[in-house]
N, C-alpha and C. Protein backbone atom coordinates (compact mmCIF):
# COMPACT_ATOMS: atom_id res chain seq x y z
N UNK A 1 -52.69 -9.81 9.80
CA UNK A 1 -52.96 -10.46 8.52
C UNK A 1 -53.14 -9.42 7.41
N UNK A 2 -53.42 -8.68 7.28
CA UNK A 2 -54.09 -7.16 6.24
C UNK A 2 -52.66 -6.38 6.30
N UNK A 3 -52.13 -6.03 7.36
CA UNK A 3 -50.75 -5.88 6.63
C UNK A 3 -49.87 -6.04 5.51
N UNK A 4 -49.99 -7.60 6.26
CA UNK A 4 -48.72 -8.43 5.10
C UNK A 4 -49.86 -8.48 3.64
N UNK A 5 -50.65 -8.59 3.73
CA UNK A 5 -51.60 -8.62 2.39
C UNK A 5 -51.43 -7.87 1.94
N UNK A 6 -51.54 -7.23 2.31
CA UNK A 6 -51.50 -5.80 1.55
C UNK A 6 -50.22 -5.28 1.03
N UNK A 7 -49.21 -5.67 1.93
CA UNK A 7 -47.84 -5.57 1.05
C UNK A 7 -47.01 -6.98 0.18
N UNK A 8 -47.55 -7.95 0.64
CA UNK A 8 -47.71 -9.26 -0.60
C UNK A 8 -48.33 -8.63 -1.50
N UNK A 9 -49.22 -8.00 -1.96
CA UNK A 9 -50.40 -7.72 -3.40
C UNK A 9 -49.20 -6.72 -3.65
N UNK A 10 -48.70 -5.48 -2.96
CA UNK A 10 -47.61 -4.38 -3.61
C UNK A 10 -46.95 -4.88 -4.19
N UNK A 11 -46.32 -5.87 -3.88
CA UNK A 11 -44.73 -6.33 -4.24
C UNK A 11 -45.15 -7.05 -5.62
N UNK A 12 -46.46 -7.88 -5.42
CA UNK A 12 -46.71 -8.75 -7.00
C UNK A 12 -47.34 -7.68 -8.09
N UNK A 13 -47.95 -6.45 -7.39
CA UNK A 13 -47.86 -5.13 -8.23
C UNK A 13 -46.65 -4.71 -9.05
N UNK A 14 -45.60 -4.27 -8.38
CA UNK A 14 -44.83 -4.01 -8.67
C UNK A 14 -43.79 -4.91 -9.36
N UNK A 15 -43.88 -6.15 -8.94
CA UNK A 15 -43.09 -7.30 -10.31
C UNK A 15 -44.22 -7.08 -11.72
N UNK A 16 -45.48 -6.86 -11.56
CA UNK A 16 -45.93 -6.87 -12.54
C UNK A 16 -45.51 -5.78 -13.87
N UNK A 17 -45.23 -4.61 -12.96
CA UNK A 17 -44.50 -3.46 -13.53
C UNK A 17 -43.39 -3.80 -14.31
N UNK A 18 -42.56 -4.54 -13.40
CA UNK A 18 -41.32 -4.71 -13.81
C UNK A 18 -40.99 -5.40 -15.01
N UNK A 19 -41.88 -6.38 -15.40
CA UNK A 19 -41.91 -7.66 -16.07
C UNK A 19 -42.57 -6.49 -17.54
N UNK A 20 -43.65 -5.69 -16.86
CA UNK A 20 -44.26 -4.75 -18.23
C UNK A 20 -42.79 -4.03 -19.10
N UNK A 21 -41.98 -3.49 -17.99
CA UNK A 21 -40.96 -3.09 -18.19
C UNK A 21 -39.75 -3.38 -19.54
N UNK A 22 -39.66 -4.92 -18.92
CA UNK A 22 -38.94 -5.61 -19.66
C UNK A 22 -39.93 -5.64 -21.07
N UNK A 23 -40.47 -6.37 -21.38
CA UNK A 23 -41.89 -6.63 -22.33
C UNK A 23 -41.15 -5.58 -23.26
N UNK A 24 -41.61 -4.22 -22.86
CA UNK A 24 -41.57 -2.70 -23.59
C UNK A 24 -40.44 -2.97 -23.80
N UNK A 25 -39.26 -3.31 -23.26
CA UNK A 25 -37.78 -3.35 -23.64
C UNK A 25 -37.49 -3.97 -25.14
N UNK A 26 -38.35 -5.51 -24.82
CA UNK A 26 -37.94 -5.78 -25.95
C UNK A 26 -38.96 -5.44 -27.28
N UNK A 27 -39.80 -4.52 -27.22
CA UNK A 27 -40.00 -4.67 -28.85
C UNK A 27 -39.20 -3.13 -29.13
N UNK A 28 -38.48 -2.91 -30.16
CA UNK A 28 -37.39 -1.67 -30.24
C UNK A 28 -38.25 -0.64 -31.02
N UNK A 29 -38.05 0.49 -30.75
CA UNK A 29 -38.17 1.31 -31.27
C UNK A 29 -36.70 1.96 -32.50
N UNK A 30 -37.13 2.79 -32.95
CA UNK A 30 -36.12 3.50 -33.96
C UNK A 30 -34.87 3.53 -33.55
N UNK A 31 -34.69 3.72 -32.32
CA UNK A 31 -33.30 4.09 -31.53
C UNK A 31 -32.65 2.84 -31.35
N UNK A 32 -31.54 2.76 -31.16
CA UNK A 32 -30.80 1.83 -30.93
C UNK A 32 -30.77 1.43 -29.42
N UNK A 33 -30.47 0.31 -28.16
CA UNK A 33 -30.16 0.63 -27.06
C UNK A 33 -29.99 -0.91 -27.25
N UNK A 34 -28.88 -0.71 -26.09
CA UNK A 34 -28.19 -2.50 -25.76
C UNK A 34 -29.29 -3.36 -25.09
N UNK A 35 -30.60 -3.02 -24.64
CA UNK A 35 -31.27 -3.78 -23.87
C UNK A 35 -32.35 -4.39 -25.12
N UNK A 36 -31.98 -4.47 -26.10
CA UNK A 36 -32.67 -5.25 -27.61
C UNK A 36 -31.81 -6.53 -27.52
N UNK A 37 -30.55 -6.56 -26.88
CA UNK A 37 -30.14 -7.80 -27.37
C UNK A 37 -29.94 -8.64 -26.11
N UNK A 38 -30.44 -8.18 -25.18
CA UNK A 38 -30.22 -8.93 -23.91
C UNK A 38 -30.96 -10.43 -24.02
N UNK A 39 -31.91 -10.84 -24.32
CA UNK A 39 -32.50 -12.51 -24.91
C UNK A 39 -31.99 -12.78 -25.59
N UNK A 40 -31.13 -12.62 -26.06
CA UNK A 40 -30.35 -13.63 -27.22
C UNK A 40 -29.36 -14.23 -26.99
N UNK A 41 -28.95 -15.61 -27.00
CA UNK A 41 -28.17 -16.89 -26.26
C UNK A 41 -27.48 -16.87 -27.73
N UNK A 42 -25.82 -17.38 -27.19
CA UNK A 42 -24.87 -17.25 -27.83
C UNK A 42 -24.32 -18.97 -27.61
N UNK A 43 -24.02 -19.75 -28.69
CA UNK A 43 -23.56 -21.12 -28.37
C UNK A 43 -21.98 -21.00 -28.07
N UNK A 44 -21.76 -21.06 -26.63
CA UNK A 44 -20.57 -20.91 -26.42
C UNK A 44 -19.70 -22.49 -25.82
N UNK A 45 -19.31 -22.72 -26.92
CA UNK A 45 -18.63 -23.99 -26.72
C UNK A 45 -19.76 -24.97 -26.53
N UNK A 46 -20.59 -25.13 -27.11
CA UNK A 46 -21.42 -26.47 -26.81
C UNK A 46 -23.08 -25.95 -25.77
N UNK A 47 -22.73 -25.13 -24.79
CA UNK A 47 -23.97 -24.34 -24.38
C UNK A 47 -24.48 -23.03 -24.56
N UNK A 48 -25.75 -22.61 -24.29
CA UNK A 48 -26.08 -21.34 -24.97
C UNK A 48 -26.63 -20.39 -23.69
N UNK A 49 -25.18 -19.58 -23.93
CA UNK A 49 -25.35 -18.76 -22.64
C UNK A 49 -25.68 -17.55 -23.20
N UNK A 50 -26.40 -15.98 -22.07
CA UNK A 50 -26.42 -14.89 -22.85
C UNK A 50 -25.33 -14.15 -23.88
N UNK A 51 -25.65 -13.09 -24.96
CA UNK A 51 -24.83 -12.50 -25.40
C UNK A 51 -24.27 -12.25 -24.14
N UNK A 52 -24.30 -11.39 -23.06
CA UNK A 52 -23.94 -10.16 -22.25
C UNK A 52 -22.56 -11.28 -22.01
N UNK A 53 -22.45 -12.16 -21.68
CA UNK A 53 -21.45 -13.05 -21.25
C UNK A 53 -20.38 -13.62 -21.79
N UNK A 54 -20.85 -13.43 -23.24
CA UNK A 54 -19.36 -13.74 -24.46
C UNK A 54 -19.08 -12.06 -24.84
N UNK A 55 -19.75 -11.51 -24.47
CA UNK A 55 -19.23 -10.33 -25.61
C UNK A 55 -19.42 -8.57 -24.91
N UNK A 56 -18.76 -7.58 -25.05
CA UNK A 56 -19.05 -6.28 -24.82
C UNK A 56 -20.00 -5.68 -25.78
N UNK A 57 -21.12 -5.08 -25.20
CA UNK A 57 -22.25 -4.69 -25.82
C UNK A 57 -22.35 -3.25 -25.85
N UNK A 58 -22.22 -2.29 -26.44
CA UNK A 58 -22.15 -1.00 -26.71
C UNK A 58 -23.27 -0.09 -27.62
N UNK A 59 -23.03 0.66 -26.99
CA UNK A 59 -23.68 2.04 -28.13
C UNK A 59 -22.43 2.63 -29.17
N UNK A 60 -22.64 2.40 -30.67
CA UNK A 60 -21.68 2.98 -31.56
C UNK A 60 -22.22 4.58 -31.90
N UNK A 61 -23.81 4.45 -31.90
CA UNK A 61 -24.14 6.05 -32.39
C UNK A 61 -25.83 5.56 -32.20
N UNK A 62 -26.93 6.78 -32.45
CA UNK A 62 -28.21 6.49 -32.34
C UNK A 62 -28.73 5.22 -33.20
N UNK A 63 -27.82 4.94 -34.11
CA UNK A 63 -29.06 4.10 -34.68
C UNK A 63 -27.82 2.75 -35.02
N UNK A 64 -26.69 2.72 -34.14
CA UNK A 64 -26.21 1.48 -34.15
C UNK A 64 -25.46 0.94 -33.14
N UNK A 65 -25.35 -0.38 -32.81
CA UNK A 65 -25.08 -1.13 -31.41
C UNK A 65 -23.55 -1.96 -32.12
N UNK A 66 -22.71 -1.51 -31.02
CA UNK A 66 -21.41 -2.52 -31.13
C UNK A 66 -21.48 -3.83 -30.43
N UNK A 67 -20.95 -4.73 -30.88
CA UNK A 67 -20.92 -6.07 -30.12
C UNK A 67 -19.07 -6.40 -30.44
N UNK A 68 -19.17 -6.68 -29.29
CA UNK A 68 -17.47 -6.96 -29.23
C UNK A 68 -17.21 -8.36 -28.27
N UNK A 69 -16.55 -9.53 -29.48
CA UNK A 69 -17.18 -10.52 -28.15
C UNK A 69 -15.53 -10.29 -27.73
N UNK A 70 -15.19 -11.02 -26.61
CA UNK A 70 -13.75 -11.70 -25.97
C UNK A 70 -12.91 -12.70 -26.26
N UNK A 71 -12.99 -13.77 -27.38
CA UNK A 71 -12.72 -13.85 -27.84
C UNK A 71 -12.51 -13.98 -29.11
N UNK A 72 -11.79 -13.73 -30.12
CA UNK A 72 -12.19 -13.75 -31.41
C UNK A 72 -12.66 -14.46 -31.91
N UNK A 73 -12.45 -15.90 -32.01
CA UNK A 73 -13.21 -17.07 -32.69
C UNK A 73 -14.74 -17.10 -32.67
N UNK A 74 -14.70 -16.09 -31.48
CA UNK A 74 -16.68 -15.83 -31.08
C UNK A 74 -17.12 -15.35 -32.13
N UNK A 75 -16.32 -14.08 -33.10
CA UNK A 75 -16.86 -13.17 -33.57
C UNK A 75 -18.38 -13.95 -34.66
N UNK A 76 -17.83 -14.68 -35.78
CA UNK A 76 -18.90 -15.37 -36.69
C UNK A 76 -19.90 -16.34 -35.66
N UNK A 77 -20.07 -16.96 -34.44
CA UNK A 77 -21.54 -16.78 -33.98
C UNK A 77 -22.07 -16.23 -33.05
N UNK A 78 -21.22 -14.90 -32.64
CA UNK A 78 -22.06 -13.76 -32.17
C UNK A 78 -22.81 -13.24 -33.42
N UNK A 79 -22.37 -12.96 -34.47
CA UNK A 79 -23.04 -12.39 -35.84
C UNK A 79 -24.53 -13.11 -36.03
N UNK A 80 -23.82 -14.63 -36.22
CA UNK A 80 -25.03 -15.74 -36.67
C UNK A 80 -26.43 -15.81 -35.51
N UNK A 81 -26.25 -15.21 -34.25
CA UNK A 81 -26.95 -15.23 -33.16
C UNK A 81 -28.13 -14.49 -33.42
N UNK A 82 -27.55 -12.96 -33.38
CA UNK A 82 -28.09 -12.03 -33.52
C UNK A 82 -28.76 -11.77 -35.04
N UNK A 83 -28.01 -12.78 -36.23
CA UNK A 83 -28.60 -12.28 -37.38
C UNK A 83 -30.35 -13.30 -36.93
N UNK A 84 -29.85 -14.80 -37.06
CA UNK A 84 -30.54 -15.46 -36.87
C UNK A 84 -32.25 -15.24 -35.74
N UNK A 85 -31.96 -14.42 -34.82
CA UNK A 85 -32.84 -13.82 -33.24
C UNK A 85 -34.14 -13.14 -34.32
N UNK A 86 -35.15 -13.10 -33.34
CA UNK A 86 -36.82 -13.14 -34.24
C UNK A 86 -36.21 -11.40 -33.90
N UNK A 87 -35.62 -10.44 -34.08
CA UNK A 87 -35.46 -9.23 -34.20
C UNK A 87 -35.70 -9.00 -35.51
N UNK A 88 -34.74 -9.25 -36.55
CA UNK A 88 -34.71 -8.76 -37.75
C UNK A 88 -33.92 -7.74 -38.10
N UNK A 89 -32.55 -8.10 -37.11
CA UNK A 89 -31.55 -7.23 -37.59
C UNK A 89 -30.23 -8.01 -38.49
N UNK A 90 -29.91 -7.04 -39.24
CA UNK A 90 -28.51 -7.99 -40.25
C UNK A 90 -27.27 -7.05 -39.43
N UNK A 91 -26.15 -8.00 -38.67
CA UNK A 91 -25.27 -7.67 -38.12
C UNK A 91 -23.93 -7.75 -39.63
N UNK A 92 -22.83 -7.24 -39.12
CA UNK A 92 -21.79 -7.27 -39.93
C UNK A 92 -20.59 -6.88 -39.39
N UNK A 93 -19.76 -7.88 -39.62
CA UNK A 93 -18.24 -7.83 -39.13
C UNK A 93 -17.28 -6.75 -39.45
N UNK A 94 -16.99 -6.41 -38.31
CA UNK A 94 -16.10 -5.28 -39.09
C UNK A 94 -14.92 -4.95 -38.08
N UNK A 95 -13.59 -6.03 -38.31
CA UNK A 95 -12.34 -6.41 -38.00
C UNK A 95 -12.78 -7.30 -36.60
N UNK A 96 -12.77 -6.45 -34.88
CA UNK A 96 -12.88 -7.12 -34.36
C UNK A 96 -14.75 -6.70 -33.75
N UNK A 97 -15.07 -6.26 -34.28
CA UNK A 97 -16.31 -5.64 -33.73
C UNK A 97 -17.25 -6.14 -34.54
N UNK A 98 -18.73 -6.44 -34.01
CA UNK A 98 -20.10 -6.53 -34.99
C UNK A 98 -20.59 -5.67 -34.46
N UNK A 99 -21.02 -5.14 -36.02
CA UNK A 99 -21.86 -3.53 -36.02
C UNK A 99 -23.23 -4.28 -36.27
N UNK A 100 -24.14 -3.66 -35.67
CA UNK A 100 -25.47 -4.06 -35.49
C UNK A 100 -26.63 -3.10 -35.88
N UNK A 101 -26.96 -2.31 -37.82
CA UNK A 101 -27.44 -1.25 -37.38
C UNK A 101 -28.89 -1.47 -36.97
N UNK A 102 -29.65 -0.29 -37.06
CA UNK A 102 -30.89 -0.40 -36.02
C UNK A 102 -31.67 0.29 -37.84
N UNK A 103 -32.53 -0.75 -38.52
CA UNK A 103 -33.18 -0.43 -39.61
C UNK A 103 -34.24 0.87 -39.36
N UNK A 104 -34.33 1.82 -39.88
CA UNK A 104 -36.02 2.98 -39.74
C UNK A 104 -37.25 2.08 -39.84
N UNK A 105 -38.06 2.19 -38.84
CA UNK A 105 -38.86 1.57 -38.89
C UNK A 105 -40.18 2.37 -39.99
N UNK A 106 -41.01 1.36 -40.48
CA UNK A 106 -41.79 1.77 -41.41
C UNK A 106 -43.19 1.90 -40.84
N UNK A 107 -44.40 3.08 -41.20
CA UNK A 107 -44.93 3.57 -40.56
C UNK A 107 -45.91 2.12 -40.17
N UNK A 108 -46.49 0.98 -41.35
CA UNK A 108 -47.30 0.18 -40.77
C UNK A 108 -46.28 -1.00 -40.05
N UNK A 109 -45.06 -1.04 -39.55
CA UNK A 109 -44.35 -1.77 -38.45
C UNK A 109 -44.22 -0.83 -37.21
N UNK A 110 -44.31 0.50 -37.70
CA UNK A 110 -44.70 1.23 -36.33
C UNK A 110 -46.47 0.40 -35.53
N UNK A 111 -47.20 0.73 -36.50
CA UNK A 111 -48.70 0.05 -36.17
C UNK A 111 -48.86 -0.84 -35.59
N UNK A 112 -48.39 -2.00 -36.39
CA UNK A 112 -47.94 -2.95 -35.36
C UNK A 112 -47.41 -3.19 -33.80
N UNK A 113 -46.15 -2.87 -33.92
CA UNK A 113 -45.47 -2.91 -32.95
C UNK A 113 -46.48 -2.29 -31.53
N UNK A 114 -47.12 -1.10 -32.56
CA UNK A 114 -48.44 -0.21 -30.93
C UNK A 114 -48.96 -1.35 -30.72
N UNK A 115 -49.69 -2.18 -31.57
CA UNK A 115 -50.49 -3.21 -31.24
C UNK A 115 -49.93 -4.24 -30.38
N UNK A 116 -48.60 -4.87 -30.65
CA UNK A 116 -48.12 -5.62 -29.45
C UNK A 116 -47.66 -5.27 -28.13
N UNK A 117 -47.62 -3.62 -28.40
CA UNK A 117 -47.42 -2.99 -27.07
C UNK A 117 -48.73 -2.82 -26.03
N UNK A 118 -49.77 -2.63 -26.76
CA UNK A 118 -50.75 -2.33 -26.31
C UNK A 118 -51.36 -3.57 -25.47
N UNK A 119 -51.27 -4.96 -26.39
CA UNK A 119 -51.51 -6.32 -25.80
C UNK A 119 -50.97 -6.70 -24.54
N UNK A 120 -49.16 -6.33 -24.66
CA UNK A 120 -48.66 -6.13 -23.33
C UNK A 120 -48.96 -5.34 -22.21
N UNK A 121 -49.62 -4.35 -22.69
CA UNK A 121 -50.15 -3.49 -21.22
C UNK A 121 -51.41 -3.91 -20.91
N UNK A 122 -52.25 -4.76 -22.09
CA UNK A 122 -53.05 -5.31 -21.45
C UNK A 122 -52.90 -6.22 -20.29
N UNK A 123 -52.16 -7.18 -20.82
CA UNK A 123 -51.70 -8.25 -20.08
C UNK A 123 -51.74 -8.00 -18.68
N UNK A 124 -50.84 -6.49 -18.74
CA UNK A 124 -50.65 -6.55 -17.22
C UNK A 124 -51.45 -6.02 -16.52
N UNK A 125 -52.60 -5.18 -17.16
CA UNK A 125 -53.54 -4.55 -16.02
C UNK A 125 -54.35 -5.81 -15.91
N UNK A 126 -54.64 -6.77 -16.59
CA UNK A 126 -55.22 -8.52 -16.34
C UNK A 126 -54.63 -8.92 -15.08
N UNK A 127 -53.32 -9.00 -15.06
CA UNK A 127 -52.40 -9.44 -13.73
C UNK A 127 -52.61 -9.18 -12.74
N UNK A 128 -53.07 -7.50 -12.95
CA UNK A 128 -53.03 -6.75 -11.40
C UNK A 128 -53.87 -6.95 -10.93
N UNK A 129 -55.28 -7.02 -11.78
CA UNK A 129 -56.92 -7.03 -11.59
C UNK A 129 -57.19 -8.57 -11.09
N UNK A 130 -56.06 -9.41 -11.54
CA UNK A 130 -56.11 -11.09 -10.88
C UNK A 130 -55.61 -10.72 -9.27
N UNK A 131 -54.36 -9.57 -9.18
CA UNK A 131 -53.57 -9.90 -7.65
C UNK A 131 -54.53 -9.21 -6.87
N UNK A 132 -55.57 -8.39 -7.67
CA UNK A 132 -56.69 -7.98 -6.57
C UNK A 132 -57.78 -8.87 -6.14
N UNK A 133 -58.44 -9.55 -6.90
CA UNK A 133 -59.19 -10.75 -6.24
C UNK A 133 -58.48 -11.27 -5.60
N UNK A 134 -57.38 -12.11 -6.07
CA UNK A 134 -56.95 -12.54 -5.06
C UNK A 134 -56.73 -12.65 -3.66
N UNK A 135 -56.54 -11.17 -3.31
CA UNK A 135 -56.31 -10.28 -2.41
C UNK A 135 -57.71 -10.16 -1.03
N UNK A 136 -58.74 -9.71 -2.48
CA UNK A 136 -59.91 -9.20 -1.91
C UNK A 136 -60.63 -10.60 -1.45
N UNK A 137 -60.29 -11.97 -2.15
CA UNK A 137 -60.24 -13.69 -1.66
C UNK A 137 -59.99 -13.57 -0.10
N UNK A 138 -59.27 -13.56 0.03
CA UNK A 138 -57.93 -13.63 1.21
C UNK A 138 -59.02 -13.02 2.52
N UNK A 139 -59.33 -11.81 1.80
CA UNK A 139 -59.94 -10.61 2.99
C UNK A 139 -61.09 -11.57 3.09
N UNK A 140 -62.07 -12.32 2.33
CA UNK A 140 -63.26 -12.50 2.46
C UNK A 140 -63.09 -13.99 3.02
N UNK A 141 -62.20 -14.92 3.00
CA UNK A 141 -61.88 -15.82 3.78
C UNK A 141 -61.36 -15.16 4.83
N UNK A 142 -60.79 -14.31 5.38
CA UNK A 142 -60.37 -14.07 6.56
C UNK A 142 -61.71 -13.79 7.40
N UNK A 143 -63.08 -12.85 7.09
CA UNK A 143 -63.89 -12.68 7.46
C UNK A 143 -64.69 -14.07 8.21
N UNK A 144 -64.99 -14.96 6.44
CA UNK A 144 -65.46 -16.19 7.24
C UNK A 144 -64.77 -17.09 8.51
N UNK A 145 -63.37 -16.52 8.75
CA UNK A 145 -62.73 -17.63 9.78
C UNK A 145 -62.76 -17.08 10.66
N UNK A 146 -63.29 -15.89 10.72
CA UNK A 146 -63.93 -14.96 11.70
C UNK A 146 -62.33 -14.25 12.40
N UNK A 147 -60.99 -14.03 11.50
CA UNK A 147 -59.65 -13.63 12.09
C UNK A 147 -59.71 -12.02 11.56
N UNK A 148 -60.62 -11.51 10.85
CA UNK A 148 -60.99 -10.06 10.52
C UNK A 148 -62.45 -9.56 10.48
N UNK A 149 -63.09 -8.23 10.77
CA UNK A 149 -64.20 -7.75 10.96
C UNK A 149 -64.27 -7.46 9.51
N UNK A 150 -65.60 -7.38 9.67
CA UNK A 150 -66.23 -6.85 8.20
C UNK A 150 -65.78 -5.63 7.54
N UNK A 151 -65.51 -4.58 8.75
CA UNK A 151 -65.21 -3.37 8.97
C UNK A 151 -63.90 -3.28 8.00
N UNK A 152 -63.06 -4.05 9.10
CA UNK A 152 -61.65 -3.96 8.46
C UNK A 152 -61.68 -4.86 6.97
N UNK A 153 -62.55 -5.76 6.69
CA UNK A 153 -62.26 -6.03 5.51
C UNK A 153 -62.75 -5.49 4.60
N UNK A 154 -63.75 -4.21 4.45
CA UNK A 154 -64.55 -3.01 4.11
C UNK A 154 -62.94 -2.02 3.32
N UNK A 155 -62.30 -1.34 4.66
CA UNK A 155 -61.49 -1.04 4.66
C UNK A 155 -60.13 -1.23 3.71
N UNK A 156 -59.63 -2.65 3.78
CA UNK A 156 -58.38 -3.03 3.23
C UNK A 156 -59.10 -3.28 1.65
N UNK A 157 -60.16 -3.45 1.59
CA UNK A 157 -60.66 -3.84 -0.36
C UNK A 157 -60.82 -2.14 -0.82
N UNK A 158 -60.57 -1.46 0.25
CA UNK A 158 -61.03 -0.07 -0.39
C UNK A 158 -59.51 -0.12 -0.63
N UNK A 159 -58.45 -0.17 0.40
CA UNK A 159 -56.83 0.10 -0.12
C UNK A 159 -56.55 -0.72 -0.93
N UNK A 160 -56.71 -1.82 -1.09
CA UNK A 160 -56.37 -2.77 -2.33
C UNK A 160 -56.93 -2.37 -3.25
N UNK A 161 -58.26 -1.69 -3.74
CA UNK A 161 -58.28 -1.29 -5.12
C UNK A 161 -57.79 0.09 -5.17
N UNK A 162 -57.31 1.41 -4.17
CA UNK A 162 -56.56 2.49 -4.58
C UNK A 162 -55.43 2.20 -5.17
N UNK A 163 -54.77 0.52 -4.74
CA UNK A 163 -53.36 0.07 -4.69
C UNK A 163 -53.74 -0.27 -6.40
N UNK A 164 -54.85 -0.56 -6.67
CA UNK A 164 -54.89 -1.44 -8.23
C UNK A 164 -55.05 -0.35 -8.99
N UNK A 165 -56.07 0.84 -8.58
CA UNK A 165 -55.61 2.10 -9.40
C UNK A 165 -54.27 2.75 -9.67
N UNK A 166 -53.92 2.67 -8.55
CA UNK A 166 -52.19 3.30 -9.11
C UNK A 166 -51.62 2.53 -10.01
N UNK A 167 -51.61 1.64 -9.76
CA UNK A 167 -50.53 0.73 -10.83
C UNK A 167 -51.40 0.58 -12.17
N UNK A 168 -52.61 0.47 -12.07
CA UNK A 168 -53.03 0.62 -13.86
C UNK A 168 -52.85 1.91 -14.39
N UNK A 169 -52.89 3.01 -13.57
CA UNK A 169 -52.32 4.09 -14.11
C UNK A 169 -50.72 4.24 -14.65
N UNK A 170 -50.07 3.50 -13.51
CA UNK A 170 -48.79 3.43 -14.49
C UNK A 170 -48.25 2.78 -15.38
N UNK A 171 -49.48 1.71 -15.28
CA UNK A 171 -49.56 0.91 -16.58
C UNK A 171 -49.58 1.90 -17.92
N UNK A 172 -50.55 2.36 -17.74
CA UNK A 172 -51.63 3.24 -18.97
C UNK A 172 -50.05 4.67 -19.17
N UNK A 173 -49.48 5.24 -18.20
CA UNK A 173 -48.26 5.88 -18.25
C UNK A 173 -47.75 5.42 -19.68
N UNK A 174 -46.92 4.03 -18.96
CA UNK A 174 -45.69 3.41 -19.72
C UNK A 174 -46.34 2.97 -20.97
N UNK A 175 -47.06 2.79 -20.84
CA UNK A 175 -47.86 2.74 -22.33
C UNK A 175 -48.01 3.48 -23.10
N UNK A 176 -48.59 4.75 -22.86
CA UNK A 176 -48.23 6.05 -23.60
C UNK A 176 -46.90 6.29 -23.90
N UNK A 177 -45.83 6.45 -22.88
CA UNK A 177 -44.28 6.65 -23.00
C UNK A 177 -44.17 5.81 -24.54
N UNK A 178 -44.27 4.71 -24.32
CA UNK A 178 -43.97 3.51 -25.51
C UNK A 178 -44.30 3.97 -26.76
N UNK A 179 -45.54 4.34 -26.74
CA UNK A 179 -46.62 4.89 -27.55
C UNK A 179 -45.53 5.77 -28.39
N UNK A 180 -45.29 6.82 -27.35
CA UNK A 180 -45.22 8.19 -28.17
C UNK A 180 -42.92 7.77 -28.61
N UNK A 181 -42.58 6.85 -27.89
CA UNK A 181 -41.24 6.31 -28.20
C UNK A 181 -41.50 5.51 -30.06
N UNK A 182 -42.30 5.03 -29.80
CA UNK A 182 -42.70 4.01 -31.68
C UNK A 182 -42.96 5.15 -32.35
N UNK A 183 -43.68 6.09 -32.02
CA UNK A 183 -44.40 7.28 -33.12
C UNK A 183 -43.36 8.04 -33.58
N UNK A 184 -42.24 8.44 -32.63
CA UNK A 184 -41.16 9.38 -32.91
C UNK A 184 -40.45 8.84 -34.14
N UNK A 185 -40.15 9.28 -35.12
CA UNK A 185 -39.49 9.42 -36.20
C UNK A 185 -37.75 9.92 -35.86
């Protein structure tokens, strides 16, 4: 039983990461990168499927993203998608391509942006600190059903919180990374 617990709590560790991951993805920094436009649904013929699926998504240079959809008629609401998307970028046609540039961010939208980054890393050391009760639940019902010793459940709450230290540390990491990614000019 403390096994699999213990690698059930890793694995919802590590989605938690992943999900932080994404989060950080989408609020952009100065730089340009194709993974800003990956949430944004394109009305293709009547349903709204991802950009990635009507269109080729590119790097043109640091501070601008090509969008190239497949077929042409796409081009005016791939534009309208992306103008329209809570980003706040103005796209523009240019023959068969939308150029997408990436605006300088201004020092109090830098501020900001720390602040919603920061909320997000909260979030997730909340998550992890939930998959550890949880966890440390589990151990202390296992005790009462009398299917683990005290000993061993002594034991596995000591590895389940080394397991919750690591990952808030790489929480607190990618957070900094982010950090010092918004600050860069």
């Amino acid at each position: 039983m403390i096994p699999e617990l213990k690698n059930t709590t890793e694995q919802k560790m590590l989605k938690t990461l992943e999900a932080l991951k994404v989060d950080f993805g989408k609020v952009r920094t100065g730089r340009a990168h194709t993974g800003i436009l990956d949430h944004i649904q394109v009305d293709y013929y009547g349903s709204m499927v991802p950009l990635s699926q009507v269109a080729n998504v590119t790097l043109i240079d640091a501070r601008a993203i090509g969008v190239q959809p497949w077929e042409k008629k796409m081009l005016p609401v791939v534009e309208k998608a992306i103008r329209d998307s809570d980003l706040g970028l103005n796209p523009s046609a240019m023959g068969e391509i939308v150029r997408v540039p990436m605006p300088a961010l201004t020092e109090e939208r830098r501020k900001e942006l720390i602040k919603v980054v920061r909320g997000e890393a909260e979030n997730a050391r909340v998550a992890v600190r939930n998959l550890r009760r949880d966890a440390n639940n589990a151990l202390k019902e296992g005790v009462k059903a009398k299917t683990i010793s005290e000993d061993d459940e002594r034991r596995a709450q000591d590895e389940v919180q080394k397991l919750t230290d690591r990952t808030i540390a790489e929480v607190d990491r990618m957070l900094a990374q982010k950090e010092q990614d918004l600050m860069a000019v």
